[in-house]
Protein backbone atom coordinates (compact mmCIF):
# COMPACT_ATOMS: atom_id res chain seq x y z
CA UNK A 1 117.35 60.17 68.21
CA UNK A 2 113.70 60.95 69.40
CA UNK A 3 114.80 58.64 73.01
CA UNK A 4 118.15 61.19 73.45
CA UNK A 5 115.41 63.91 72.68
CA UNK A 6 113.14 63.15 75.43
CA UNK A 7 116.05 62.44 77.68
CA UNK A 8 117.01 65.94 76.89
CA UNK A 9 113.35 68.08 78.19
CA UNK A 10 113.03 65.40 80.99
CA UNK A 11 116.53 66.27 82.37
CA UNK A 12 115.81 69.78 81.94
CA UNK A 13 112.48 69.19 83.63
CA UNK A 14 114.08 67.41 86.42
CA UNK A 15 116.49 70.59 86.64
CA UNK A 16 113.64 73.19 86.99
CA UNK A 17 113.98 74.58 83.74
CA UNK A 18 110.75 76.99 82.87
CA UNK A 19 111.33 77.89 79.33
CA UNK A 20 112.76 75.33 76.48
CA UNK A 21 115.15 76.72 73.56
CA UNK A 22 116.16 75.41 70.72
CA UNK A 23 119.24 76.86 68.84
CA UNK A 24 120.25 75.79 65.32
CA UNK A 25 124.17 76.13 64.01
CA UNK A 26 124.02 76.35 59.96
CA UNK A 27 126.70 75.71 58.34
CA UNK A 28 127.87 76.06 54.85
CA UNK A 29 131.51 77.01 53.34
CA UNK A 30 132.89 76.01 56.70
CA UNK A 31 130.95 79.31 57.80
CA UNK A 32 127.92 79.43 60.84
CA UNK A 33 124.62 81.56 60.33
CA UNK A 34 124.24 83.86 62.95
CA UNK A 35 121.93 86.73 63.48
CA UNK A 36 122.11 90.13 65.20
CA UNK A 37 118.87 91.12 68.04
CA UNK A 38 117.72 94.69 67.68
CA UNK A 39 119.00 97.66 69.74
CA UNK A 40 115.70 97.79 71.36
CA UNK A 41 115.10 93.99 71.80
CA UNK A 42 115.83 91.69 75.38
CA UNK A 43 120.17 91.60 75.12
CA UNK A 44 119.73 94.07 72.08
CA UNK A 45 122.60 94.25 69.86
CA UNK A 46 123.93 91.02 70.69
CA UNK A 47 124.51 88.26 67.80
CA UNK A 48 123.35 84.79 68.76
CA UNK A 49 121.82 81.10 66.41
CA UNK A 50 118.88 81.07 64.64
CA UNK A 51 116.81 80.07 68.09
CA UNK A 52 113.77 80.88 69.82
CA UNK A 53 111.00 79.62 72.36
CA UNK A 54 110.00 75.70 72.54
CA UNK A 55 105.85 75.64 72.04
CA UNK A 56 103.63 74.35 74.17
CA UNK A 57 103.21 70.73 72.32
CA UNK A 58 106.03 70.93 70.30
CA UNK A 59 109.15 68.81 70.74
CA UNK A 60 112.73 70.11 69.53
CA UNK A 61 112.97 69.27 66.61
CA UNK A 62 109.42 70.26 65.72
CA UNK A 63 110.37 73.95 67.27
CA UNK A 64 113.44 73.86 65.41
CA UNK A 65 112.76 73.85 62.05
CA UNK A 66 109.74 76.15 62.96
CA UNK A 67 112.62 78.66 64.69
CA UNK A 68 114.77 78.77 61.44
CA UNK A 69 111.97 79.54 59.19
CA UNK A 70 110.57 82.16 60.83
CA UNK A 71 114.13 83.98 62.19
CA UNK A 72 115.64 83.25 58.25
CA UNK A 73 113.28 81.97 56.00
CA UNK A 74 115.08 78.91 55.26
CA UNK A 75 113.66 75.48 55.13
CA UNK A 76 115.35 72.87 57.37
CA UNK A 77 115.66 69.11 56.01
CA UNK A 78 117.48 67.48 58.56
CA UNK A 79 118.55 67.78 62.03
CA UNK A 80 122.22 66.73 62.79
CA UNK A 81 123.28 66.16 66.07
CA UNK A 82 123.26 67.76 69.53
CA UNK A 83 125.67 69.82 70.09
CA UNK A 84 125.50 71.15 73.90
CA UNK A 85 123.14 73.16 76.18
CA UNK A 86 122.94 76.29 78.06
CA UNK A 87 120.99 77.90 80.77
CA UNK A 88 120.19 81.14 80.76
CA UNK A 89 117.54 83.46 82.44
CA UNK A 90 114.97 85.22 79.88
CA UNK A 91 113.81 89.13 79.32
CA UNK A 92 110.82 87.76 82.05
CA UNK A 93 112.90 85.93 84.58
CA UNK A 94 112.56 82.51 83.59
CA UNK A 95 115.11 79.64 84.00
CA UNK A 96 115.88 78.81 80.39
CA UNK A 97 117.70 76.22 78.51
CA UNK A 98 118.38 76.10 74.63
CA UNK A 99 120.03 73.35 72.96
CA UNK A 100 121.84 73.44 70.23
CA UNK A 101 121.82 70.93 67.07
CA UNK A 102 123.61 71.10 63.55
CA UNK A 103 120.87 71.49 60.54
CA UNK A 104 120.65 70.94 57.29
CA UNK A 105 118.73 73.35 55.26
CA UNK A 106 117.35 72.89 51.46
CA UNK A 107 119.52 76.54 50.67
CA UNK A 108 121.42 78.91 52.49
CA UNK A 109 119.77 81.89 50.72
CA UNK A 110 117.68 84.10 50.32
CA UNK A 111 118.07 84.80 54.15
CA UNK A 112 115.14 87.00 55.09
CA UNK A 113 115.13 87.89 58.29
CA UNK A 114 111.82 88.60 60.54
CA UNK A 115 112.87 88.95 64.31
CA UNK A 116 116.35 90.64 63.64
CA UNK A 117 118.27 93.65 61.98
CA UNK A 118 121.49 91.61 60.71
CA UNK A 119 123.09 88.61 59.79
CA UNK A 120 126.87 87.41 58.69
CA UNK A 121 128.00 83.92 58.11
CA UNK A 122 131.03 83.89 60.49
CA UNK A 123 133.99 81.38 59.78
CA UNK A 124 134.09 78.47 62.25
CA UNK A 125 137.89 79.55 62.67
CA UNK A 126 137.15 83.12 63.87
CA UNK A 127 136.41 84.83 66.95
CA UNK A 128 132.67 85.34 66.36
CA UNK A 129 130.78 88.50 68.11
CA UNK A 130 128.62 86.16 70.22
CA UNK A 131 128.23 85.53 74.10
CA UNK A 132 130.09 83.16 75.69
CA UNK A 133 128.22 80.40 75.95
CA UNK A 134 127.05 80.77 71.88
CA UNK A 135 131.23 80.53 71.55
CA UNK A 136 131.48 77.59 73.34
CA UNK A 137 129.07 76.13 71.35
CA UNK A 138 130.29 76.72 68.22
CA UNK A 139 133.82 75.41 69.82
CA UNK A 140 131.74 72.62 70.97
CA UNK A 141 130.81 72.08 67.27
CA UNK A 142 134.12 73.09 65.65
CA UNK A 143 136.24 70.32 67.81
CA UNK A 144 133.35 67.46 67.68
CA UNK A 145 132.94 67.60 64.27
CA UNK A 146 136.70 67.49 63.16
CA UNK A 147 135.20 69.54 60.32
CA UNK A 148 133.91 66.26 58.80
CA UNK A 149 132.17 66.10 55.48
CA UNK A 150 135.13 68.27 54.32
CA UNK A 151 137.11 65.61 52.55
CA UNK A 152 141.27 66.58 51.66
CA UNK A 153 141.33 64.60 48.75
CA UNK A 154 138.40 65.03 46.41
């Protein structure tokens, strides 16, 4: 995993990206985690992952489990896979990319949130209130997992 990790910042390197994301997808009850910005924030109002800023020295996953803490208060144990990417341009301009991976956290509550105003756990079979590329993710995520780990016959 660390290799495909490094492949990941060097393409995005390579590609002129200024800013690294990271974005997290949590699942639990066959529901996602997400998390409404401010009305006064950068894209205020809209709903998006637990996600933020990659920092200087950190690597992904390092910035990921940091990112969930701080926007929830939840404590990440695991990082799944990589979803997908997307590039974006930040509140300042830069060329941004986040990428998305599947955690696992130790509980999905309390949720306390730090950075924004709301949060819902959205079935993965709705139409979620997020931007486009956030809903191909999570379609990205729906169809690759073939909602595994759910077993029919228990």
């Amino acid at each position: 995993m660390p290799t495909h990790i490094k492949d990941l910042t060097t393409e995005a390197e390579r590609d002129g990206v200024q800013q690294l994301v990271v974005g997290a997808v949590v699942e639990h009850d066959c529901r996602v985690l997400i998390l409404r910005r401010p009305g006064d924030d950068f894209m205020g109002g809209i709903w998006e992952l637990p996600s933020g800023k990659v920092e200087p020295g950190e690597n992904l996953d390092q910035a990921l489990a940091r990112e969930v803490e701080e926007e929830t208060g939840l404590q990440v144990t695991g990082i799944g896979r990589y979803i997908d990417s997307f590039d974006y341009r930040s509140g300042s301009g830069k060329r941004s990319r986040q990428f998305n991976f599947a955690v696992e956290c130790v509980a999905v509550e309390p949720i306390r949130l730090a950075e924004h105003d709301a949060y819902t756990w959205t079935a993965l079979t709705d139409e979620p209130p997020v931007t486009e590329a956030v809903k191909q993710t999570l379609a990205h995520y729906r169809n690759a997992d073939g909602m595994r780990d759910h077993p029919k016959d228990a």
